[in-house]
Every structure is written in structure tokens, then in C-alpha cells.
Protein backbone atom coordinates (compact mmCIF):
# COMPACT_ATOMS: atom_id res chain seq x y z
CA UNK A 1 3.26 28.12 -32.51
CA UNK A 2 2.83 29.60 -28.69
CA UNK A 3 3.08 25.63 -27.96
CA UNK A 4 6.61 25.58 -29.54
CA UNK A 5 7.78 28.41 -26.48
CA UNK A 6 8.16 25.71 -23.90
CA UNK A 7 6.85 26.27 -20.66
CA UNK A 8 7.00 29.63 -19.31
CA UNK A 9 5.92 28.32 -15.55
CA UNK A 10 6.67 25.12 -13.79
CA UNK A 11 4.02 24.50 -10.67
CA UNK A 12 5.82 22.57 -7.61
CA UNK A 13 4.84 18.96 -7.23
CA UNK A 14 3.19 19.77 -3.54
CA UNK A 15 1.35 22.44 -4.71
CA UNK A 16 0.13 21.18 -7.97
CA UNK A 17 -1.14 17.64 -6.25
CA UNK A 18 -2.63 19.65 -3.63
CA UNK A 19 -4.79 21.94 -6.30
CA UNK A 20 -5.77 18.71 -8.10
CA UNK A 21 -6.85 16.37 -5.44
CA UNK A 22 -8.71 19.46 -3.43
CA UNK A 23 -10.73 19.93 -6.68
CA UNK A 24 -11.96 16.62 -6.86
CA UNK A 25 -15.73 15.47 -4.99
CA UNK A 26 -15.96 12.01 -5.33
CA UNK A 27 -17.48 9.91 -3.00
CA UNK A 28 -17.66 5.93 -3.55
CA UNK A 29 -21.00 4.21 -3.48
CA UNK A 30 -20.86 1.39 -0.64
CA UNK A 31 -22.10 -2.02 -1.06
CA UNK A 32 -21.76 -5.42 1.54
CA UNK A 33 -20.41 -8.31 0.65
CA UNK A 34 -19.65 -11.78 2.49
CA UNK A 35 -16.48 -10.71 4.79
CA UNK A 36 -14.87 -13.37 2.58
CA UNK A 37 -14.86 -11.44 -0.19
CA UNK A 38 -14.14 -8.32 0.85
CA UNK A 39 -10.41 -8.66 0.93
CA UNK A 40 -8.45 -5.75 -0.12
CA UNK A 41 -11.36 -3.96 -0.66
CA UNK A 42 -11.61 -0.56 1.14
CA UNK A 43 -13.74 -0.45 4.53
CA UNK A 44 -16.65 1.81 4.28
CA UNK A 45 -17.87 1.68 7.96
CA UNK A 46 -16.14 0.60 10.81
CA UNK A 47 -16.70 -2.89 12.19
CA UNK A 48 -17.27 -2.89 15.76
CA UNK A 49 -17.12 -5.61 18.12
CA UNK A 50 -20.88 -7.68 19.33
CA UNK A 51 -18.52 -9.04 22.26
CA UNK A 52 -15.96 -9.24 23.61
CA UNK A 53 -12.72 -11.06 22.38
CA UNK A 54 -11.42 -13.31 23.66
CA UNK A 55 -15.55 -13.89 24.74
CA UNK A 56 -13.99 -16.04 28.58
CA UNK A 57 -10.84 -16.29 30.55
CA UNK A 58 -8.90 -19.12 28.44
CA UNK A 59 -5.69 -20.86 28.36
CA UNK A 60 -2.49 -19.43 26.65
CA UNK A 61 -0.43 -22.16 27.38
CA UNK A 62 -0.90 -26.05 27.49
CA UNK A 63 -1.16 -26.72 31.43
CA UNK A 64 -3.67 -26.88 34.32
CA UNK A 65 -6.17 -24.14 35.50
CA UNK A 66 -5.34 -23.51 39.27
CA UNK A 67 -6.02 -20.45 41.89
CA UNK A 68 -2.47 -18.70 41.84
CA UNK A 69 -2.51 -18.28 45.50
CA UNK A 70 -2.20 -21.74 46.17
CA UNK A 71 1.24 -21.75 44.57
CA UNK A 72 2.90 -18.99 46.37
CA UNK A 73 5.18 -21.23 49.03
CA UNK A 74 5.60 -23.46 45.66
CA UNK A 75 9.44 -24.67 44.66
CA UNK A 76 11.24 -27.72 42.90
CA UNK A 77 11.95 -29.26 46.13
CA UNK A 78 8.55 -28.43 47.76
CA UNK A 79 5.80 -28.19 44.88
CA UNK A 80 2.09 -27.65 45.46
CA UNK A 81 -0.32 -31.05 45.01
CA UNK A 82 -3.60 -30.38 43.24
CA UNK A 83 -6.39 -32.73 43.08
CA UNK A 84 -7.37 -33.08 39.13
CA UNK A 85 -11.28 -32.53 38.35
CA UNK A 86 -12.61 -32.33 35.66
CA UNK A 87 -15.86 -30.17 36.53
CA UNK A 88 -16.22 -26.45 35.33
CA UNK A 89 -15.68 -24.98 38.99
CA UNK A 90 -12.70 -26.05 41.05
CA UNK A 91 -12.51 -26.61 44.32
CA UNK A 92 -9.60 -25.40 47.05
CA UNK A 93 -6.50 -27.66 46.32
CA UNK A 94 -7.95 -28.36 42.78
CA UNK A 95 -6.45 -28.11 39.30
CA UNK A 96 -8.15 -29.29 36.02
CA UNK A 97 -6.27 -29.66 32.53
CA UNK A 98 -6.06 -27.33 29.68
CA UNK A 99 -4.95 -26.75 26.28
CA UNK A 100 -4.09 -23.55 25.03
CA UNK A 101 -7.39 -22.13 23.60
CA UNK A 102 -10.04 -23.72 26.64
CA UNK A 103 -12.20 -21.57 28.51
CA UNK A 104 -10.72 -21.66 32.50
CA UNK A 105 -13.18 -23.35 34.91
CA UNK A 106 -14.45 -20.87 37.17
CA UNK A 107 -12.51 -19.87 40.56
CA UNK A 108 -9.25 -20.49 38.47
CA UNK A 109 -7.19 -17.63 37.72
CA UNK A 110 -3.88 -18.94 36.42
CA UNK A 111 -2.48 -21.70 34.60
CA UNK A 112 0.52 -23.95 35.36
CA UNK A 113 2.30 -24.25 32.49
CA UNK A 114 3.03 -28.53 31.81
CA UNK A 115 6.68 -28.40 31.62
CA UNK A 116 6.75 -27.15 35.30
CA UNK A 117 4.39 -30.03 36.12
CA UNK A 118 4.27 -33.99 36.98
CA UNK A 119 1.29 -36.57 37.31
CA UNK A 120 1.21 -38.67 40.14
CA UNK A 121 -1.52 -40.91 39.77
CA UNK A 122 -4.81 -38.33 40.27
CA UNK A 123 -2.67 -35.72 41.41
CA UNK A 124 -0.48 -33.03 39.68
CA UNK A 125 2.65 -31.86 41.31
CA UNK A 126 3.41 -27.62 40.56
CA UNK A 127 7.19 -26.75 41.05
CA UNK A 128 6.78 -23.28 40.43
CA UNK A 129 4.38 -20.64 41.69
CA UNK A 130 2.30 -18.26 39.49
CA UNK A 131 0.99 -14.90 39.77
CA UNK A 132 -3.13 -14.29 38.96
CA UNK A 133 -3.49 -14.51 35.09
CA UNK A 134 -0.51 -15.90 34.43
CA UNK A 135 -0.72 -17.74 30.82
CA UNK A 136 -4.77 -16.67 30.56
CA UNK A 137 -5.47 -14.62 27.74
CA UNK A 138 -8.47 -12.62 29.80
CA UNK A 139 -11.67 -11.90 28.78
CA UNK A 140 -11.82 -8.72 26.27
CA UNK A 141 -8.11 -8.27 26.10
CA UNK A 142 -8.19 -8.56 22.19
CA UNK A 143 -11.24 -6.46 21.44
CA UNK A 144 -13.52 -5.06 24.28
CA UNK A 145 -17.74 -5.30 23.54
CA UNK A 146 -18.96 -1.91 21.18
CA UNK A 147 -15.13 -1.20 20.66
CA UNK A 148 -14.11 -0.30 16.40
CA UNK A 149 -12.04 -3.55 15.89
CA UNK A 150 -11.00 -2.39 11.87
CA UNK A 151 -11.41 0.96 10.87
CA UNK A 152 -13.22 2.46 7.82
CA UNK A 153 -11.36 3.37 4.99
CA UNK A 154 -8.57 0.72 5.79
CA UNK A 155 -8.03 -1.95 3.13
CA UNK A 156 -8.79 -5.20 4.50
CA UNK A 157 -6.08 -7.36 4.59
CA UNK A 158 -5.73 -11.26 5.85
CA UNK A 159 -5.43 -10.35 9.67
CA UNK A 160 -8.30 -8.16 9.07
CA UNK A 161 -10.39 -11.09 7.95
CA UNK A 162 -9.00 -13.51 10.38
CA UNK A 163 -10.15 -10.08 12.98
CA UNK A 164 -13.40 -10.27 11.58
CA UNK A 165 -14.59 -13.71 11.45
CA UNK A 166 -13.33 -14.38 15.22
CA UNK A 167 -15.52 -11.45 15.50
CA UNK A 168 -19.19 -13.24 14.11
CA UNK A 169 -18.98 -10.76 11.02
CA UNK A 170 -20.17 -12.61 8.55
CA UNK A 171 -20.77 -9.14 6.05
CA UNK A 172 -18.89 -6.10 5.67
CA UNK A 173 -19.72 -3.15 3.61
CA UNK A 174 -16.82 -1.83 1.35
CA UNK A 175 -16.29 1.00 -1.18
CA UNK A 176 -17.30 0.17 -5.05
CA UNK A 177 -13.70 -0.07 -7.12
CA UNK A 178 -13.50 3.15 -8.81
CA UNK A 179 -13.24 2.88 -12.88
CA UNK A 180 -10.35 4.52 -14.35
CA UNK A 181 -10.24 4.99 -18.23
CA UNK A 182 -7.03 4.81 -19.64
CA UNK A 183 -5.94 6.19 -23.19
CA UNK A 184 -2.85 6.20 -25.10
CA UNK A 185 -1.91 8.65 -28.05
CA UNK A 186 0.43 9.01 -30.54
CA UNK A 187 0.47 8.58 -34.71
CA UNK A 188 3.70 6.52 -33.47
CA UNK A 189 1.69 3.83 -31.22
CA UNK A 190 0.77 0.51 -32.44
CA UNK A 191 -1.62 -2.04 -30.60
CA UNK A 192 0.89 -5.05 -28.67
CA UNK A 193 1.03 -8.04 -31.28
CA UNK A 194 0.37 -5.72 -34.45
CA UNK A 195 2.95 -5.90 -36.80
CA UNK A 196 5.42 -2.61 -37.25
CA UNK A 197 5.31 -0.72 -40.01
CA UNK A 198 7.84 2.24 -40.43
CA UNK A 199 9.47 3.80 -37.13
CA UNK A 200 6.30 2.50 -35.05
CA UNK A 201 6.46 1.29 -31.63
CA UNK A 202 4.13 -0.92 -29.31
CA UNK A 203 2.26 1.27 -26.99
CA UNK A 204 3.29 -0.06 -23.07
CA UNK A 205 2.12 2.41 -21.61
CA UNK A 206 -1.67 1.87 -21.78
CA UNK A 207 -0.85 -1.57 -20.37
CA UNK A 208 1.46 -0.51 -17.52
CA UNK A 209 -0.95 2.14 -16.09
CA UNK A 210 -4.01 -0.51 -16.33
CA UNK A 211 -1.38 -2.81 -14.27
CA UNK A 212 -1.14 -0.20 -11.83
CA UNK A 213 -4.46 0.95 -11.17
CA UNK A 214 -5.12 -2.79 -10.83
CA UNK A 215 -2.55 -3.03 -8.19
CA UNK A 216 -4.06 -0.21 -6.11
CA UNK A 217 -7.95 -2.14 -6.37
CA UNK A 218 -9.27 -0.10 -8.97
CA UNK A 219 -10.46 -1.06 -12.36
CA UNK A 220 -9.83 0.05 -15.57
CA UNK A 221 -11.30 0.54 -19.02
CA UNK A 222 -9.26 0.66 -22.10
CA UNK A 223 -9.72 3.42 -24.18
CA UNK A 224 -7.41 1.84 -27.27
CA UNK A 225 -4.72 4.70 -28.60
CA UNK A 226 -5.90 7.87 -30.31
CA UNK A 227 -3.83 9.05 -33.27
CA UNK A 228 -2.21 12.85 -32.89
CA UNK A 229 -5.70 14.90 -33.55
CA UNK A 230 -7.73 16.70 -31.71
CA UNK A 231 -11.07 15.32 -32.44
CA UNK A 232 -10.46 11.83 -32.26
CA UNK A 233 -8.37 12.69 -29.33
CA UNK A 234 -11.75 14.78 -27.98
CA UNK A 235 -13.63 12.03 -28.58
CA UNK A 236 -12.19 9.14 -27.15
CA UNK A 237 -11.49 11.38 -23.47
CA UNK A 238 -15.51 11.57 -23.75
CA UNK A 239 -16.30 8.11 -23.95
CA UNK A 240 -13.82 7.49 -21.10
CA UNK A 241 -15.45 10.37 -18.92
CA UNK A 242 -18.71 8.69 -19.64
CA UNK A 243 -17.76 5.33 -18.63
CA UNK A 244 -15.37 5.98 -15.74
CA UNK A 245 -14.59 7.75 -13.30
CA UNK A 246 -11.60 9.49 -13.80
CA UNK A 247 -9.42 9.23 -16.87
CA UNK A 248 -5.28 8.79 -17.10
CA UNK A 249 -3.84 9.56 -20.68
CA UNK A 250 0.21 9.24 -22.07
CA UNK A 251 1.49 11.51 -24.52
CA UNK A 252 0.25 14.29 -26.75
CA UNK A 253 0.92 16.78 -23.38
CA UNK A 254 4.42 18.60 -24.33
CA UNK A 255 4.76 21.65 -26.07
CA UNK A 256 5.60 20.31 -29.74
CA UNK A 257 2.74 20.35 -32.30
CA UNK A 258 1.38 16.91 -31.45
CA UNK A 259 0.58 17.65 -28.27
CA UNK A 260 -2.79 18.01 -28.70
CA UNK A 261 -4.66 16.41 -25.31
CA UNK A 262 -4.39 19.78 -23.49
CA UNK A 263 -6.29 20.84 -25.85
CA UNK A 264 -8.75 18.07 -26.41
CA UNK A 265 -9.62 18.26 -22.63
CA UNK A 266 -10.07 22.02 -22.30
CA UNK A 267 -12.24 21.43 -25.42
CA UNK A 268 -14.58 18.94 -23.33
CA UNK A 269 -15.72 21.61 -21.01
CA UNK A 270 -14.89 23.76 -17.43
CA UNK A 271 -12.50 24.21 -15.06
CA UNK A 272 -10.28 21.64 -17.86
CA UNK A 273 -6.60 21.69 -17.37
CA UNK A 274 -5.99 23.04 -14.11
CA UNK A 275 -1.94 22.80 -13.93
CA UNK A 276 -0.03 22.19 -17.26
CA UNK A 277 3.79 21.72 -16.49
CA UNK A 278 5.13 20.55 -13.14
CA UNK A 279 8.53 21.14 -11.94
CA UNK A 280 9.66 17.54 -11.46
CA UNK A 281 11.83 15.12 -13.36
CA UNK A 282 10.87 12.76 -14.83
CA UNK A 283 7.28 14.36 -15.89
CA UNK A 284 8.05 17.54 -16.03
CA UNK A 285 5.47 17.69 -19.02
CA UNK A 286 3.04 16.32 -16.81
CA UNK A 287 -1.00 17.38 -16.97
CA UNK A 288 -3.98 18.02 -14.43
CA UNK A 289 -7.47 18.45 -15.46
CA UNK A 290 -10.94 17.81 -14.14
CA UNK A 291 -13.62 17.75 -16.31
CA UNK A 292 -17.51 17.30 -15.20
CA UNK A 293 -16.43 17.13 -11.80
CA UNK A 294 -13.86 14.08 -13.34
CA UNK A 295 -10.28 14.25 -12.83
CA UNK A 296 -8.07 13.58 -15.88
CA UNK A 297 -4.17 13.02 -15.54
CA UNK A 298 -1.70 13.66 -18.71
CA UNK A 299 1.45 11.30 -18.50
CA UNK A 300 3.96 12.47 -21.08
CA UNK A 301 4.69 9.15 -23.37
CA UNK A 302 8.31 8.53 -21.98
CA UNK A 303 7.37 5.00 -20.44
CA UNK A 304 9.75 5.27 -17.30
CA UNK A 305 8.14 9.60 -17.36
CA UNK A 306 4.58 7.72 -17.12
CA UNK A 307 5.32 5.39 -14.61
CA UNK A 308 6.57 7.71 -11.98
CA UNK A 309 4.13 10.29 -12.74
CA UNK A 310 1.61 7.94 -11.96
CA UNK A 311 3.55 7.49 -8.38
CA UNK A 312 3.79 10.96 -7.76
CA UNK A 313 -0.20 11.83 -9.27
CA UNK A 314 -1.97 8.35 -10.24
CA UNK A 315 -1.19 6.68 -6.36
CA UNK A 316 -2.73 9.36 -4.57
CA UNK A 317 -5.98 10.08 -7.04
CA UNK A 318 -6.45 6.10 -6.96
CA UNK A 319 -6.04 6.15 -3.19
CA UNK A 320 -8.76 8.80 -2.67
CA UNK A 321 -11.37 7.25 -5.31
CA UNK A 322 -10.54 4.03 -3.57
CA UNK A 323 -11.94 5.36 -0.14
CA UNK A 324 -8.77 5.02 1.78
CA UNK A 325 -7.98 7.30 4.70
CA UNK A 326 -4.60 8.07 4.02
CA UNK A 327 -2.25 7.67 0.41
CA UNK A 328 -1.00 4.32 0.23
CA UNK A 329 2.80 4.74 -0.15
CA UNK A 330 5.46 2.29 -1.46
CA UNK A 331 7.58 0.94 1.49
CA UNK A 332 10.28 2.88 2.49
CA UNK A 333 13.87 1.76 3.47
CA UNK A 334 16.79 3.88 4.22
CA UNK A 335 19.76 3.20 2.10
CA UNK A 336 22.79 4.91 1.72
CA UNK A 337 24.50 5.98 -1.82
CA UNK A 338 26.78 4.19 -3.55
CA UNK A 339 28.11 7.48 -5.36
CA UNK A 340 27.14 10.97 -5.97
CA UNK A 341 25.10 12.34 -8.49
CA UNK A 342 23.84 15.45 -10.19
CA UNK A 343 20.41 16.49 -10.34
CA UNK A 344 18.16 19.11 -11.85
CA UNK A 345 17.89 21.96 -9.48
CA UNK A 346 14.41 23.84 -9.15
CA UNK A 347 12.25 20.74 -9.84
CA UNK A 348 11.86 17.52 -7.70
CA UNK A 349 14.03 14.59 -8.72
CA UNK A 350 12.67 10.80 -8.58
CA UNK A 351 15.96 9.45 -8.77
CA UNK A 352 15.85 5.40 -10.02
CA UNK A 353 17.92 3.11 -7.72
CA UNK A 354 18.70 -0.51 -7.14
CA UNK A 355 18.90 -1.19 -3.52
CA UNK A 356 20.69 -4.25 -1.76
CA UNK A 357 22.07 -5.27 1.09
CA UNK A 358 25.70 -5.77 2.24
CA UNK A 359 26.21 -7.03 5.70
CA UNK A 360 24.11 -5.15 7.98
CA UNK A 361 23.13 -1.93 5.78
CA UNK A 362 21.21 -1.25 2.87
CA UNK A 363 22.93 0.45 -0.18
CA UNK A 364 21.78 2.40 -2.80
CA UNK A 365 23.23 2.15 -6.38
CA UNK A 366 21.63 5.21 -8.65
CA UNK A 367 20.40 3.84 -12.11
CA UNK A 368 21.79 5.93 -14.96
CA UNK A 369 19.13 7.31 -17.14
CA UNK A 370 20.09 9.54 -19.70
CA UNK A 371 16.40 9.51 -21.07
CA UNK A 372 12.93 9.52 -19.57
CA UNK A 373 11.98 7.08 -21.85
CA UNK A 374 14.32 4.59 -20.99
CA UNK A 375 11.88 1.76 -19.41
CA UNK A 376 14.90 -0.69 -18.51
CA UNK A 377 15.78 1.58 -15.75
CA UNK A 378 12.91 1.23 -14.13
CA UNK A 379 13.54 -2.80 -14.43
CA UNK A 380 17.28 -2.43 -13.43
CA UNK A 381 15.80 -0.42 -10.64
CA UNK A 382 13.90 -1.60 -7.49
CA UNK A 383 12.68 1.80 -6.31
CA UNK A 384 13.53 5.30 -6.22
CA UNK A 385 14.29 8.33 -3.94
CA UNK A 386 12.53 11.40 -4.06
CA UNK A 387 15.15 14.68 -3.82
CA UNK A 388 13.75 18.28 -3.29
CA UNK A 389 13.68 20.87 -5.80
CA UNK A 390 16.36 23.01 -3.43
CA UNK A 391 18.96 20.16 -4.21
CA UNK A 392 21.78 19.95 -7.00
CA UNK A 393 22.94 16.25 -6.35
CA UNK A 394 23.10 13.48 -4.54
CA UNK A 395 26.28 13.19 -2.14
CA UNK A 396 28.29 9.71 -1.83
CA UNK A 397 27.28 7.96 1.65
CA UNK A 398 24.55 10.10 1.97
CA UNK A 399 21.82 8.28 3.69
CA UNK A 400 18.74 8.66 1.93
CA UNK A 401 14.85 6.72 2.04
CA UNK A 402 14.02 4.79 -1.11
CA UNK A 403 10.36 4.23 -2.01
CA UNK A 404 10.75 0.25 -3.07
CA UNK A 405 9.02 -0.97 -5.88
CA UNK A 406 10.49 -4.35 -5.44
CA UNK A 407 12.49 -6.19 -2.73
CA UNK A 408 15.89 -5.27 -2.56
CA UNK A 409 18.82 -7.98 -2.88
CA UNK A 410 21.85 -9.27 -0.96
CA UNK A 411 25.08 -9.32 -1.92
CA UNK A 412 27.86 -11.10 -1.04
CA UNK A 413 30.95 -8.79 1.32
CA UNK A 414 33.28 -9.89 -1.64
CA UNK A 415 30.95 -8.49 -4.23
CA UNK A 416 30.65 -4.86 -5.02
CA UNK A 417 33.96 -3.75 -3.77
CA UNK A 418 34.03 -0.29 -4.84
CA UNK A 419 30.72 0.83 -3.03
CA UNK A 420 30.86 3.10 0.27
CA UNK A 421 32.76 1.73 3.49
């Protein structure tokens, strides 16, 4: 029955994320793979430049390569007349062709650009003068010799690659994708493509927080749903904490007599839950455990609850096991409000929003939810704005920044005529 009480504490967001994540020691293992392959994988050393890059002087432009000082009395009505050659060293009064990309022949320092040039028969006519290196892309001035060109623990995006392989790297050595167990519980819960029976439901949220993990890089095991008892409950976080390395459960972690994973977990061995009840909303039911030096997040079973607890929890544990150097965040726009709203005071408020754009700012309609478990307003939504636990509402106009799951969309100036002016 002292489950029935309700929770006598609520621990702030901040400080509950901080206890968890400073709790948990896990270090990827590092392997190489072909620089190909290791896109949007997480750096685990730095890659640092055999050369430099550009490796020569080279054109920017389409032109000829000339010495700059022989231009400086240059003008349309009294250009400079270079002798084309086509050796690698020029001599005074000479200019060779170029495309943008070729090395400069040597004792040429700048390079006509063609529009501001004429061929007359083996000659080139410059009408305008140019400065030294103008249109070269110098030596080094991308990446210098022994300089870090890409970082470790940055994910390694297209540019990256295109980075590397100008670069000669032909293998780069990345962080292994961590393994995150997930597990669903409820007597309620039936498998997607079952058939109902009674007041059942299909279980989405086992499938949504597999989606996300896999959106972050990591992968996932399924851990199926575990009916409302403790030692099947037990069980199945076991098997997940033996084949992965961390574990993220929904439902069974309120204060009814169901909610039995608290229990399972603290069951399983030492420290076990280490905050139980955080003051946000949605989530507020919201678990933190590790468990042989594993970390185990609770999601309450309120689909649109589980999804942004696993923004405000799941994003930053993924980022860490992921061997990033920093918490990959949503992008952020600022917006302003449509209309005002009320909010819970005393806990932090992820407020669901659809964001678009009228003329030349961004607005931001709030999404009504009257329920946690409403998953259409997280569809109806395109991201969502964090307000602190010292605020009561939401004021009309008020410009606030919206983490955006989605893109946000344009409207027309004759549609939504009764938003802010």
C-alpha cells in the first residue's frame, strides 16, 4: 500500500540527469573501419592531417597564372600582354592557363580571372590588375601538415568524409554502437499484429524507443513485453542487462499496484533505482537506476510521457554510450506563441508545439494535451519548448526556443488570422 501514497519527493530534472549520468563508467570499445563506412559513427581518435591541404598553390578561378606585379599599371584601356607557355615555371612577361583546381607554375602568384581576359593570337591581354594570391587557394590554407582536421568524439558526417578522403585516410577508428535493451510491460500490452482481446492495446512504445535509439546510432535488442509481475518482470531486465548495455523500460513505474519495475530492478542488485519521481511533465513518474555498473531508464507507459522522457533522459545516456563529446540536441528555432497557456508550476514543462512560418517569423501554436498518453500530439506537433519549473504559463507573443522534431511549415499571410501581430 506505501506505493498507493504517491510521491512524497519530486527530484529536479537537472539534478536528477546529473546524478544518473555521473554514476555511469562506460567506455566504448574502438574498432577501424574503411573511412567509407564510418559515417555517422562516433570518432574515437582524432584524424590529423599527413600534409598539407590544399598539398600546392592552385587555381580558384578559371584564368591564367601570372606574377601580380606585372599587372599593377594594368586598365581596360591599357591592359598588360603576357606571353602564354605552357612550361611549369614562367618567365617575366609570361602567363600560362588554368582551371580552377591546377597546381600554379612556379614564380606565379596570382591568377587572372578569364572574364577580365582576351586571346590575341599567342598572347593574352589582362584589363585588370591583381594583388599576390589573388584567386589561389594557397598551400595549407584548408588543413596545415600534423594539424587535427576532425575531432574525436564528433559523428562523422558527409563533409567529414569528403575531409577525410582529400586527406589520404583511407581508415578511421570509431566507437562500437552501444546495445540498448528495450522492454515493455503491462498485463494490458499486446504484440503489433496480434489480435485484441478485451480492453488490450498494441504496445508502441517498445517500437518507438527502438526507433529512437536507432536514430541516435545505437542498437537495440528487444526484450518482448513483460506482464505486471515481478519475476517475470525481474527476469526479463536480466537478460537485457546481460545482453546490452544499458536497458530503457515503459510502464509498471507509478505508484499504483502494477507498478512493479522499481521493484524488479532494486531486486537485481546495488546502487538500483537511484531517483524514482522527477518533477517534470510529461514523466513525472519517470525512473533512474544502474544496475552492475548498467544504467536502466523507467518511461511511464503514456506513449507521448515515453517519448519525451526519452528526450529529456534517453538522448543524453545514448549520447554518452555513443562516445560523443557533447549531448546531441534537437535543433533549436525561436518562435513566438500563438497564445498563452498554463502550466504546472514546480516541475519542468515540455510543452508540445507546431511551429510554422508566416512572413518573416516563426510562430508557435501550443498542442493541447489533456493526457500524457495522447500520442497524436506528438504527431500534430513538430517539437516542443522546454519551460522552467519557476513558471506558471506561457504568455501570448512570448518569444520562446522550440527543440524541432520535424521541420516546421509555411503558411500563407491570409491563413491563420487570429495568431499574434
Amino acid at each position: 500500500m506505501a506505493r498507493l501514497k504517491g510521491f512524497q519527493k519530486l527530484v529536479p530534472v537537472d539534478e536528477a540527469l546529473k546524478r544518473f549520468l555521473s554514476a555511469i563508467e562506460f567506455k566504448p570499445k574502438e574498432l577501424s573501419v574503411p573511412t567509407h563506412l564510418a559515417l555517422n559513427r562516433v570518432l574515437a581518435q582524432n584524424i590529423k592531417a599527413d600534409s598539407d591541404l590544399p598539398r600546392t598553390d592552385r587555381s580558384a578561378v578559371d584564368g591564367y597564372a601570372i606574377d601580380a606585379k606585372e599587372t599593377l599599371e594594368t586598365s581596360q584601356s591599357r591592359p598588360s600582354i603576357f606571353e602564354l607557355t605552357s612550361l611549369e615555371a614562367l618567365g617575366k612577361g609570361q602567363a600560362k592557363q588554368v582551371w580552377t583546381g591546377n597546381p600554379l607554375p612556379r614564380r606565379a602568384n596570382a591568377v587572372a580571372m578569364l572574364e577580365n581576359t582576351k586571346i590575341v593570337g599567342n598572347r593574352v591581354e589582362v584589363w585588370s590588375p591583381t594583388t599576390p594570391w589573388e584567386n589561389v587557394s594557397r598551400r595549407g590554407e584548408d588543413v596545415r601538415e600534423g594539424e587535427t582536421a576532425i575531432e574525436a568524439g564528433a559523428r562523422f558526417r558527409p563533409q567529414h568524409l569528403g575531409l577525410a578522403v582529400a586527406l589520404g585516410v583511407c581508415e578511421a577508428k570509431v566507437f562500437e554502437k552501444p546495445r540498448i535493451a528495450i522492454l515493455a510491460t503491462g498485463n494490458e500490452l499486446a504484440e503489433f499484429g496480434a489480435k485484441l482481446r478485451g480492453s488490450q492495446i498494441f504496445d508502441s512504445n517498445r517500437l518507438v524507443l527502438s526507433a529512437l535509439c536507432s536514430e541516435l546510432g545505437a542498437e537495440t535488442v528487444d526484450l518482448g513485453i513483460a506482464k505486471d509481475e515481478v519475476g517475470e518482470i525481474r527476469l526479463r531486465l536480466r537478460s537485457g542487462l546481460e545482453k546490452a548495455d544499458a536497458v530503457i523500460t515503459s510502464g509498471g513505474t507509478s505508484v499504483g499496484a502494477p507498478d512493479l519495475v522499481p521493484e524488479a530492478i532494486n531486486e537485481l542488485g546495488k546502487p538500483g533505482v537511484i531517483v524514482h519521481g522527477v518533477a517534470m511533465r510529461p514523466g513525472m513518474p519517470t525512473a533512474l537506476a544502474i544496475v552492475k555498473m548498467k544504467p536502466i531508464i523507467v518511461l511511464p507507459g503514456n506513449p507521448a510521457a515515453a517519448m519525451l522522457g526519452f528526450e529529456v533522459f534517453g538522448r543524453p545516456l545514448v549520447s554518452k554510450m555513443l562516445g560523443l563529446n557533447h549531448v546531441e540536441p534537437r535543433p533549436a528555432l525561436k518562435a513566438k506563441m500563438t497564445r498563452s497557456i498554463a502550466i504546472t508550476l514546480g516541475r519542468k514543462n515540455l510543452v508540445r508545439v507546431k511551429v510554422f512560418q508566416k512572413g518573416d517569423e516563426f510562430l508557435a501554436e501550443p498542442i493541447s494535451a489533456r493526457g500524457s498518453g495522447l500520442l497524436s500530439t506528438m504527431t500534430k506537433s513538430n517539437g516542443y519548448v522546454v519551460a522552467p519549473e519557476n513558471r506558471d504559463g506561457l504568455e501570448l507573443g512570448e518569444i520562446v526556443s522550440v527543440n524541432m522534431f520535424d521541420n516546421w511549415e509555411v503558411m500563407n499571410q491570409d491563413v491563420q488570422k487570429d495568431t499574434v501581430t
